[in-house]
Every structure is written in structure tokens, then in C-alpha cells.
Protein backbone atom coordinates (compact mmCIF):
# COMPACT_ATOMS: atom_id res chain seq x y z
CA UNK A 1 0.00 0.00 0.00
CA UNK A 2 1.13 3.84 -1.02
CA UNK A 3 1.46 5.67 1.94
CA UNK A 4 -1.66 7.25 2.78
CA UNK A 5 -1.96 10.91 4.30
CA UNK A 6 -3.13 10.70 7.70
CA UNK A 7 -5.19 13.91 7.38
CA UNK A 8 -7.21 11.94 5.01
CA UNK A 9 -8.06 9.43 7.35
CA UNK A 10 -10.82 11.34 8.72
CA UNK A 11 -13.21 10.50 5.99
CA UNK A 12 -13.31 7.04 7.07
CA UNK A 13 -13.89 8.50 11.21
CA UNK A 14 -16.00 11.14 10.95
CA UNK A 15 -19.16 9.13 11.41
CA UNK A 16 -17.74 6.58 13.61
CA UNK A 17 -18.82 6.53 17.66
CA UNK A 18 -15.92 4.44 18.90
CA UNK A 19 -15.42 3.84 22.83
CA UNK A 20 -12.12 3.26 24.19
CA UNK A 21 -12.74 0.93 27.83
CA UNK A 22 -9.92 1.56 29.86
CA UNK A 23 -9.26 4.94 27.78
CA UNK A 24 -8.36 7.62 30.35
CA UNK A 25 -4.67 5.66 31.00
CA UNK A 26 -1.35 6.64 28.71
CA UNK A 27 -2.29 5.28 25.43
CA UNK A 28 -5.74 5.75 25.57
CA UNK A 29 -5.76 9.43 26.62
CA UNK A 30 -3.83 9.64 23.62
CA UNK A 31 -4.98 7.70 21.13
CA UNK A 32 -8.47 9.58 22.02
CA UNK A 33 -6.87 13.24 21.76
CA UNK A 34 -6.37 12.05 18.06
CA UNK A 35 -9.21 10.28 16.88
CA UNK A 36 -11.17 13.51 17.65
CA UNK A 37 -9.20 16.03 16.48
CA UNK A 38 -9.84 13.57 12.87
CA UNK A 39 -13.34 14.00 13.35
CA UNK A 40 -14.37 11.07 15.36
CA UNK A 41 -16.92 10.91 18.22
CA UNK A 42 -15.04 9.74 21.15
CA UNK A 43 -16.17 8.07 24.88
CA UNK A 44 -14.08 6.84 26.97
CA UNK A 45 -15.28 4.31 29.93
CA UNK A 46 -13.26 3.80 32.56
CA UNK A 47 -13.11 3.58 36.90
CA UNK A 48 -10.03 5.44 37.21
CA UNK A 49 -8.38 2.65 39.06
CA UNK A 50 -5.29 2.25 37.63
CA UNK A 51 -2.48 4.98 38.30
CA UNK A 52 -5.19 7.00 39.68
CA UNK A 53 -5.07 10.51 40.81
CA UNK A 54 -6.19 9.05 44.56
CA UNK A 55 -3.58 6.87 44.79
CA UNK A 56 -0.58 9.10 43.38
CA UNK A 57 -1.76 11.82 45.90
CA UNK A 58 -2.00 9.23 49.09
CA UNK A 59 1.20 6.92 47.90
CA UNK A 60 3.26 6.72 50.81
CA UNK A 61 6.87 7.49 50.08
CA UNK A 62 6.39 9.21 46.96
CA UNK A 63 8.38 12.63 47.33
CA UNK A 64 6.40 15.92 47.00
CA UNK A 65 7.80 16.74 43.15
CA UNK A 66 6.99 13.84 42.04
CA UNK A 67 3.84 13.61 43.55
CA UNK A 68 2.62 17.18 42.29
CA UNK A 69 4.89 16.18 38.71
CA UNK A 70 2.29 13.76 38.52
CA UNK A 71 -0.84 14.97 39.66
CA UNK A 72 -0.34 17.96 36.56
CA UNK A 73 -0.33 15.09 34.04
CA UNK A 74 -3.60 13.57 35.31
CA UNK A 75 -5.33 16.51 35.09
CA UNK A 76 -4.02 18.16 32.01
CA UNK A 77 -4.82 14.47 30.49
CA UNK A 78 -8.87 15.26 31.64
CA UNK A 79 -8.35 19.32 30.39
CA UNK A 80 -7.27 18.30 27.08
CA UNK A 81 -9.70 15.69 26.87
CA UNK A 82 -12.72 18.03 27.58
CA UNK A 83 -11.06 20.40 25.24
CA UNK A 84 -11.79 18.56 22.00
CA UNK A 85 -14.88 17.12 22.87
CA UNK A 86 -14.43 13.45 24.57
CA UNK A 87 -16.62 11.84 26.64
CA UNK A 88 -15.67 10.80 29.97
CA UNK A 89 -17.99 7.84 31.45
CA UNK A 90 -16.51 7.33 35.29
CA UNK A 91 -17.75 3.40 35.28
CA UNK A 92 -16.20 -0.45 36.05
CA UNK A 93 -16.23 -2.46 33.07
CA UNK A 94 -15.70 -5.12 35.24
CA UNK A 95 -19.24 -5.31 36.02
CA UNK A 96 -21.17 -6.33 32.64
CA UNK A 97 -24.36 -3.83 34.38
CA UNK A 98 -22.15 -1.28 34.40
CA UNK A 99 -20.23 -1.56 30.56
CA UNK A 100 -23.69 -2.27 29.34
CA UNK A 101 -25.29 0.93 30.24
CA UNK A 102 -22.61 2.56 28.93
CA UNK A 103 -22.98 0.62 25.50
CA UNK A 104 -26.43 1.49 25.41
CA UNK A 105 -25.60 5.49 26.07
CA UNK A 106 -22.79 5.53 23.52
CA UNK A 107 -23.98 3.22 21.23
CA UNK A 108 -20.59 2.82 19.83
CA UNK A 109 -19.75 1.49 16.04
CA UNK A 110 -16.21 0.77 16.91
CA UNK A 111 -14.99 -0.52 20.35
CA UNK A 112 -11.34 -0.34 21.36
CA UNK A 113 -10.44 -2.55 24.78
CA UNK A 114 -7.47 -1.00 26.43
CA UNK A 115 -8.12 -2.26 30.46
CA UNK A 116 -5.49 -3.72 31.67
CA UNK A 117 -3.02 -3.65 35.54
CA UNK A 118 -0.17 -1.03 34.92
CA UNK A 119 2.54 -3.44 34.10
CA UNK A 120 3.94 -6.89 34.49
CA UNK A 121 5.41 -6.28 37.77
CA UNK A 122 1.96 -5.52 39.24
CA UNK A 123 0.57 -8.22 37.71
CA UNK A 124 3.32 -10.42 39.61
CA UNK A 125 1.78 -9.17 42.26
CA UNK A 126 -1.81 -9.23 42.05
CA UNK A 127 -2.57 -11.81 39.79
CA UNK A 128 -5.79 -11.76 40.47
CA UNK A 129 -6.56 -8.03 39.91
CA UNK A 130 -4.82 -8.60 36.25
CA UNK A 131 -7.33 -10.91 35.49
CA UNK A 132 -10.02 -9.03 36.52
CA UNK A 133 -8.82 -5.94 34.71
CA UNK A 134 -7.69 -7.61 31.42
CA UNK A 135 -9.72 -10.60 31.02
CA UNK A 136 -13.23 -9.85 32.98
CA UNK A 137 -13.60 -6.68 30.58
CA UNK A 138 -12.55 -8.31 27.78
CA UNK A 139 -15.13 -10.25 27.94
CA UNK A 140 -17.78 -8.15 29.09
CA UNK A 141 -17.33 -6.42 25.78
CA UNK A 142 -17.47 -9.49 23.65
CA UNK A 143 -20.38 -10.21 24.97
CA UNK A 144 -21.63 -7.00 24.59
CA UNK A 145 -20.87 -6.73 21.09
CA UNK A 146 -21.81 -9.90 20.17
CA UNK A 147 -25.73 -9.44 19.53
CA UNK A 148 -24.76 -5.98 18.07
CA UNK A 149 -22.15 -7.26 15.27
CA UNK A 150 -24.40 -5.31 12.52
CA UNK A 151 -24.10 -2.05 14.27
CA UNK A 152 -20.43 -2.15 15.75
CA UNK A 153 -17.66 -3.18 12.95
CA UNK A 154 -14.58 -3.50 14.93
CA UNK A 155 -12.74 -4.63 18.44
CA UNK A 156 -9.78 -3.72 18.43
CA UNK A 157 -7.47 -5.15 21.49
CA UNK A 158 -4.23 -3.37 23.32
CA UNK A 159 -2.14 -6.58 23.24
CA UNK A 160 1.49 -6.51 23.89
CA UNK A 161 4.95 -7.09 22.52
CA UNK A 162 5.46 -9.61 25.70
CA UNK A 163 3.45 -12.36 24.32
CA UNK A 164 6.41 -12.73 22.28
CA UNK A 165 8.66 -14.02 25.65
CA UNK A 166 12.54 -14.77 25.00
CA UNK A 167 13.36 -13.48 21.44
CA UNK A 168 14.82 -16.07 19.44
CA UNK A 169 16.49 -13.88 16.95
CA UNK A 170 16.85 -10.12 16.28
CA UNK A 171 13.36 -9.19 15.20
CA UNK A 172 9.74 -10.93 15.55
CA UNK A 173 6.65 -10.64 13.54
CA UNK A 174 2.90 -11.37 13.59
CA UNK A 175 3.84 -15.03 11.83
CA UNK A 176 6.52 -15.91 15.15
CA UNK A 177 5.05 -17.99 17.52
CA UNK A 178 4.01 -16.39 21.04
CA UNK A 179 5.77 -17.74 24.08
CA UNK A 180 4.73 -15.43 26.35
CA UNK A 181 5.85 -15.73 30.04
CA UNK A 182 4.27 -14.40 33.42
CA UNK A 183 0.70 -13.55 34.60
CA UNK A 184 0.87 -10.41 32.27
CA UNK A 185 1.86 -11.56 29.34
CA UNK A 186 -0.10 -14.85 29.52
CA UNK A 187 -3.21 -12.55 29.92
CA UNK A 188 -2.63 -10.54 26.99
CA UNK A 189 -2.24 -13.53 25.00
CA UNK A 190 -5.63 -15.12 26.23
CA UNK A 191 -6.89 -12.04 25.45
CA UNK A 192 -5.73 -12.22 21.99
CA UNK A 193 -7.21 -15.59 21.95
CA UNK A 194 -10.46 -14.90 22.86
CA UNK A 195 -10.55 -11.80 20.19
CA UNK A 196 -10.29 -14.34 17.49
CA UNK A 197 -12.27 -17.03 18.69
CA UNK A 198 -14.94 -14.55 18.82
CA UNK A 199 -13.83 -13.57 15.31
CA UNK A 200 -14.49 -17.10 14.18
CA UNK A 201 -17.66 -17.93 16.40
CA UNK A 202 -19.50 -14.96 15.96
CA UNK A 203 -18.47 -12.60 12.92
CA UNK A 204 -17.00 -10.10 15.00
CA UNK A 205 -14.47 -7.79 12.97
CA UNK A 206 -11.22 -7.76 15.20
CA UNK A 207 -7.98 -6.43 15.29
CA UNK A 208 -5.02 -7.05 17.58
CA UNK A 209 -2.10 -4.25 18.38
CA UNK A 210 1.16 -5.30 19.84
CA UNK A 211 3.10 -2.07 21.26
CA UNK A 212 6.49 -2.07 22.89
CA UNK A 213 8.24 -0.18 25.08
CA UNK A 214 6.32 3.00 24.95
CA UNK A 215 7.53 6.94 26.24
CA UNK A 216 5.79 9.82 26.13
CA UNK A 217 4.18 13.27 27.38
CA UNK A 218 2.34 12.48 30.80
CA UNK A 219 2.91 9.04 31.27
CA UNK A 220 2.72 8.08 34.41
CA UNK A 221 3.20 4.38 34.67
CA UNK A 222 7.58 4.59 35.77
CA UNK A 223 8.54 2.61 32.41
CA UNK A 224 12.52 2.54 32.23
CA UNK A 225 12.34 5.97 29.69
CA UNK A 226 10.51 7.86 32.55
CA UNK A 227 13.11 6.10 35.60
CA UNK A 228 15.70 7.38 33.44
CA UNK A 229 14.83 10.70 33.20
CA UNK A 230 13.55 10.84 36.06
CA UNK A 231 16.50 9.55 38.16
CA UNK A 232 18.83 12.19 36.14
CA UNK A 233 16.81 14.80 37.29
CA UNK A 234 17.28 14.12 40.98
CA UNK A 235 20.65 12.49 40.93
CA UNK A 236 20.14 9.02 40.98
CA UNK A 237 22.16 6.79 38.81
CA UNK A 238 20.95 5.54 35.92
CA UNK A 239 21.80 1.75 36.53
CA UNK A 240 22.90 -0.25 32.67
CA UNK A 241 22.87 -3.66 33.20
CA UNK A 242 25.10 -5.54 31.46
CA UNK A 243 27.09 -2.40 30.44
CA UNK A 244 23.27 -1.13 28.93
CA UNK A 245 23.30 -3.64 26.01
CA UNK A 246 19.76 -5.05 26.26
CA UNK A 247 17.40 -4.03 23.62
CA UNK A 248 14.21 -2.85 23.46
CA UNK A 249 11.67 -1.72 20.09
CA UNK A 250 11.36 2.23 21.86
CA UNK A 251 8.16 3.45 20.15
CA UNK A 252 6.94 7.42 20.93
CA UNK A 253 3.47 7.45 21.76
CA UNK A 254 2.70 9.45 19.02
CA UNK A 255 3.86 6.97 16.27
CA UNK A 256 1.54 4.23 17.82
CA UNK A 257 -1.69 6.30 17.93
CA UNK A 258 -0.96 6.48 14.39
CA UNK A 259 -0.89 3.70 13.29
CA UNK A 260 -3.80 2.95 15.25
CA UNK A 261 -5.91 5.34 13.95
CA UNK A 262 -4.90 3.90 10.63
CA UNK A 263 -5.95 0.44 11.61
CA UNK A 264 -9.84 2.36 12.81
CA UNK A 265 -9.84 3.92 10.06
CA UNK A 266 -8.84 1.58 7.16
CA UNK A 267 -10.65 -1.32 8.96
CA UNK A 268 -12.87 -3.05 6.02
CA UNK A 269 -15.76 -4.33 8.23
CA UNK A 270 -16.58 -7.85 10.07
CA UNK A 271 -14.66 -9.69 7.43
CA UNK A 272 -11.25 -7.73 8.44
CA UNK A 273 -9.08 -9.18 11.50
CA UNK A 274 -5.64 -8.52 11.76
CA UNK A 275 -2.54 -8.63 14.26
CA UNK A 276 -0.33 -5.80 13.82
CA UNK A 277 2.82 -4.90 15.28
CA UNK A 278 3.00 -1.53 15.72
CA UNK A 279 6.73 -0.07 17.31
CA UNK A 280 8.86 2.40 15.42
CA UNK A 281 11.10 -0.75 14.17
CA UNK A 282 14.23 -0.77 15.02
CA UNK A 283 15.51 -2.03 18.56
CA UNK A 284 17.88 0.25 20.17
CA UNK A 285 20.00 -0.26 23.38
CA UNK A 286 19.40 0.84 27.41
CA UNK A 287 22.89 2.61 26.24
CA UNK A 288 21.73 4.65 23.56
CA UNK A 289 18.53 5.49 26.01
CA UNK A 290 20.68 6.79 28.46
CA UNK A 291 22.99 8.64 26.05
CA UNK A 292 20.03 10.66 25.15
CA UNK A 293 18.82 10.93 28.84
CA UNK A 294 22.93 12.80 29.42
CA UNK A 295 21.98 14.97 26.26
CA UNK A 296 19.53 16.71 27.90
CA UNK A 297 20.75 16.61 31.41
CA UNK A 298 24.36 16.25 31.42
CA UNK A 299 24.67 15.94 35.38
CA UNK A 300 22.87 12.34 34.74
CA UNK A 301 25.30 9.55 36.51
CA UNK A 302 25.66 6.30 34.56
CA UNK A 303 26.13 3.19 36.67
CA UNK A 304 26.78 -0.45 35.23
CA UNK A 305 25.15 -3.35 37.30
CA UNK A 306 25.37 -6.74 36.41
CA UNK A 307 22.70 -8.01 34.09
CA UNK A 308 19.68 -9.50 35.78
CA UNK A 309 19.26 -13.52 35.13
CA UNK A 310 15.40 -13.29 34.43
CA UNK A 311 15.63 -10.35 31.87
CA UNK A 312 13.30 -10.82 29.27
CA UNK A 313 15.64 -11.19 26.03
CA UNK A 314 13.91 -8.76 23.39
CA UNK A 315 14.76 -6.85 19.73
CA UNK A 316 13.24 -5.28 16.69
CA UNK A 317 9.29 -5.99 16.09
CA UNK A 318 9.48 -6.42 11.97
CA UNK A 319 6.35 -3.51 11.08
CA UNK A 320 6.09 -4.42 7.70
CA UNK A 321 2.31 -5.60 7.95
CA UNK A 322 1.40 -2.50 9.07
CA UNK A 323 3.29 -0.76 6.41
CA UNK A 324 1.37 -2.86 3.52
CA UNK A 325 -1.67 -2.94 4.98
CA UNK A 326 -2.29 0.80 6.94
CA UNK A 327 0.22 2.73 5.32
CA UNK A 328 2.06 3.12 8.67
CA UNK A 329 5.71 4.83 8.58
CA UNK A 330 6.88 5.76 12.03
CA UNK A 331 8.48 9.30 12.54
CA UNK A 332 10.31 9.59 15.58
CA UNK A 333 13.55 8.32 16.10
CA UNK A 334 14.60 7.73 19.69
CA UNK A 335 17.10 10.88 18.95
CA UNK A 336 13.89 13.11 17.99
CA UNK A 337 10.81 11.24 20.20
CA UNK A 338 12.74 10.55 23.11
CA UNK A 339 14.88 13.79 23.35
CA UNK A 340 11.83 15.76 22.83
CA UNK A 341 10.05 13.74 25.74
CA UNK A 342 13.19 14.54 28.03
CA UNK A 343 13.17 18.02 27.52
CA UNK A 344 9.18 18.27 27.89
CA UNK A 345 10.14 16.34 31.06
CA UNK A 346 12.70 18.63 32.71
CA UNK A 347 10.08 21.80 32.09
CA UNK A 348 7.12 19.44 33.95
CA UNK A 349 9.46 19.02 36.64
CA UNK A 350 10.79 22.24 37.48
CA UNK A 351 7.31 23.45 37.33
CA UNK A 352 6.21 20.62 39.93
CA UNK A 353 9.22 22.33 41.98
CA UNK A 354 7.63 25.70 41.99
CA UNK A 355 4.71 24.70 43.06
CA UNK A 356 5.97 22.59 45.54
CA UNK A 357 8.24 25.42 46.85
CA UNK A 358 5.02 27.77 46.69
CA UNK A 359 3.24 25.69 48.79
């Protein structure tokens, strides 16, 4: 496929009503600020659970900056929302009562499932709260959709570039067989499962996105890119195991958004189902993260640790599906995406610090 202009997407969203459950997180925030600005109509259902405002303003041992660093991005998230017109439905999609008044208020023609625990370290340690989260909803909105298969065209479900487990070679795609490993990454891929088998059982129109290692403006969720800057900025080492040579497919938020708005958009109806990785391409090294990190704050201290014995061994995510199919060509190299993140970063922070100091 020629590339297509993204501006020209909105033909295909302007009379689309898609929900995003579990929207008001990182991604979905996102992904939401852009499907309106194309023309879509937007909700967004979710309980605020997960890296809520609550709980980063009662977290115990969270220092003040931080704290305030990250109440700003929850609620410029919520101003930005209500700027462009996105609906904001404060309910548990856990409870299939709940989702299903919200289905029935919306009356969406495109559903995107995004619920999910924060990472795979939390879902270590609640297992059973990952299930809930990922699995409960999921099916709550299968089943919600499935009567309504006429009306709604497409579920689209936030997988992840873990139910990959132990890369074999350099680079992955949608053909390599999952392995995934741990309580998250087994969930994702049951969720995946259940996507299709829908798919096949009912005529539901599906597609599956597999991120990795996301960064971006008001992310909250302490992946390694925020740590790093993060630790630079109050003068805590930035620790490189294994001398910093494990890589990792670093995607800016705004390239995956992109691409899936192109997969809403260019979706062909209930016939369509496709897996897509969507990552900027190209696997880069904790090293070169950090290199950028000392860029923009040159203070930062580097530390080498010995390399951890259950590291996940990962590498490039092959996005050539997505470039046939959507017409998706990533723009931000970690040198553009992630330096512009880190200097966006050091502004948010020294404004936390004034208004810590003010108060």
C-alpha cells in the first residue's frame, strides 16, 4: 500500500462513535486526543483505578515533586480531553451492568479494549486483579458486542509485545510464535485468543495491536524511559545492566496512535481481522537510552550493574504488515521522540518544583 496521508483518514472517522474501555490511561488518553481532532466521536469508559489521581496523591513514600509532577499530568490528560470534545464515562467495566449501560448510552460502532493492571510487575503481584482488569472486561465487551455485530464493525485489542517471551532472533513478527511468560503476558495472549475465537464464532471484525516499550508526554506508569529521566533529574544513577546492552523496540506514543488510527480507520468491516505490530522498528539499546537521557541533562550519573538472570531477552518488532496494509511509517527516532520527551520532562518538573516550593 502507497502511503496514505493521515489527514485523510478522517473520511473514514467522521461518522464513527468508537469507545475506548480503559481509555483515560497513557495510550488511551492519547490515542483519544487524536481520533477527535480527525473528526471522530469519542467516549471513553473507565473507573479510574489504575495509576489513579487518589492513589498518586495518598502513595506513601512518593516525594512531594513527584507527587505534584504527577498529579499535573492527570489533570491536564482530563483538560485536554474536555477540550476537544471526549466523553468521559466514570464506570467499572468489570461489572457487565455497568459496561452495558454505557454501551447502550454511547452506542458505539467501533470498540477499542485497552483495560489492563499497569505493568507486568503488578501483575506479579496481584494476579488476580490482572485478570479481573484484562480478562473480565474483555469479555464483558465481547459479549456486549456480540448481539450488536451489525451495528459495531470493529474490536480492536491493546495486546502486547510480551506475548512474544525470549526473542529467538533479532526481530519478531505477527507469523513468530508467542511464548509469552508471566501472569501479564499470559493474559494478553488469552486475550488475543479470545478476540479471534470470537472472530471465528461470531463474525465479530477484530484487530489485535502489539506495542512495545512505549515513552511519552504524561505518562505516568515509571517505564525505564521515565526512571531514566527521572533519576537524572534528581541524581540518581541511571543503573545499565550488562554495560546497557539489552534491547528494546522504543516506540513514541505518538507513532503508535498512528498507526492505530490507521488500523480504525482503514478497517474493512466484520470480514477484516488482523494482528499488527505496531513499534517504530528498530531495537535500540538501554545505552543509547541513556545517552540521550545525558543529552539533555548532562549531570545524569551512569552506573553499570550486572545483568539481571530473568531479563526478558527482546529486539526489533518487523512492522512491515502494518506498512502494507495501513500505510504506517513511524516518525520519531529515539534521537527526535525521546529527546523531545526529556526536555518536555525537565520543564514538567521544574514546574512541579515551583509549586511545591510555593506551597
Amino acid at each position: 500500500m502507497s502511503h496514505i496521508p493521515y489527514e485523510s483518514l478522517s473520511g473514514h472517522l467522521k461518522d464513527q462513535r468508537i469507545l475506548l474501555v480503559g481509555g483515560a490511561g497513557f495510550i488511551g488518553h492519547n490515542l483519544a486526543l487524536d481520533l477527535a481532532n480527525l473528526g471522530a466521536t469519542v467516549g471513553i469508559c473507565d473507573n479510574l483505578m489504575v495509576n489513579s489521581l487518589i492513589e498518586n496523591c495518598y502513595e506513601p513514600g512518593r516525594a512531594q515533586v513527584q507527587r505534584t509532577a504527577y498529579q499535573n499530568f492527570l489533570l491536564d490528560r482530563f483538560l485536554l480531553l474536555r477540550q476537544v470534545g471526549v466523553e468521559l464515562m466514570n464506570s467499572d467495566a468489570r461489572l457487565l451492568a455497568d459496561l452495558g449501560r454505557v454501551f447502550e448510552r454511547f452506542q458505539p460502532t467501533k470498540v477499542v479494549h485497552m483495560a489492563a493492571i499497569a505493568s507486568a510487575v503488578d501483575a506479579k503481584a496481584e494476579p488476580g486483579l490482572c485478570f479481573d482488569l484484562q480478562l473480565i472486561t474483555l469479555r464483558n465487551v465481547l459479549e456486549l458486542v456480540r448481539p450488536k455485530v451489525k451495528e459495531i464493525n470493529q474490536v480492536m485489542f491493546m495486546s502486547s509485545s510480551t506475548v512474544y517471551g525470549d526473542f529467538e532472533g533479532d526481530s519478531v513478527d505477527e507469523t513468530t510464535f508467542p511464548r509469552p511468560e508471566g501472569i501479564y503476558a499470559n493474559a494478553k495472549f488469552m486475550g488475543e485468543r479470545l478476540v479471534r475465537t470470537y472472530r471465528t464464532q461470531y463474525g465479530l471484525g477484530t484487530t489485535v495491536v502489539r506495542p512495545s516499550a512505549l515513552y511519552g508526554e504524561r505518562c505516568i506508569s515509571r517505564r525505564v524511559s521515565q526512571v531514566f529521566i527521572e533519576n537524572a533529574l534528581t541524581g540518581k544513577p541511571l543503573l545499565l545492566e550488562g554495560g546497557g546492552d539489552g534491547k528494546l523496540d522504543f516506540t513514541y506514543i505518538k507513532d503508535l496512535t498512528q498507526g492505530m488510527v490507521r488500523a480504525l480507520a482503514l478497517h474493512k468491516g466484520h470480514d477484516d481481522s488482523s494482528t499488527f505490530n505496531l513499534t517504530f522498528g528498530n531495537a535500540r539499546t538501554i545505552a543509547d537510552l541513556a545517552a540521550v537521557v545525558k543529552s539533555v541533562v548532562p549531570d545524569a550519573i551512569l552506573e553499570e550493574r550486572p545483568r539481571a538472570k530473568d531479563k526478558p531477552i527482546r529486539g526489533t518488532l518487523s512492522i512491515e504488515r502494518a506498512r502494507e496494509k495501513l500505510g504506517f511509517e513511524p516518525e520519531w527516532t529515539l534521537e527526535s521522540g525521546f529527546r523531545q520527551y526529556c526536555e518536555w520532562y525537565v520543564e514538567q518538573w521544574r514546574r512541579a518544583q515551583q509549586q511545591t516550593e510555593a506551597n
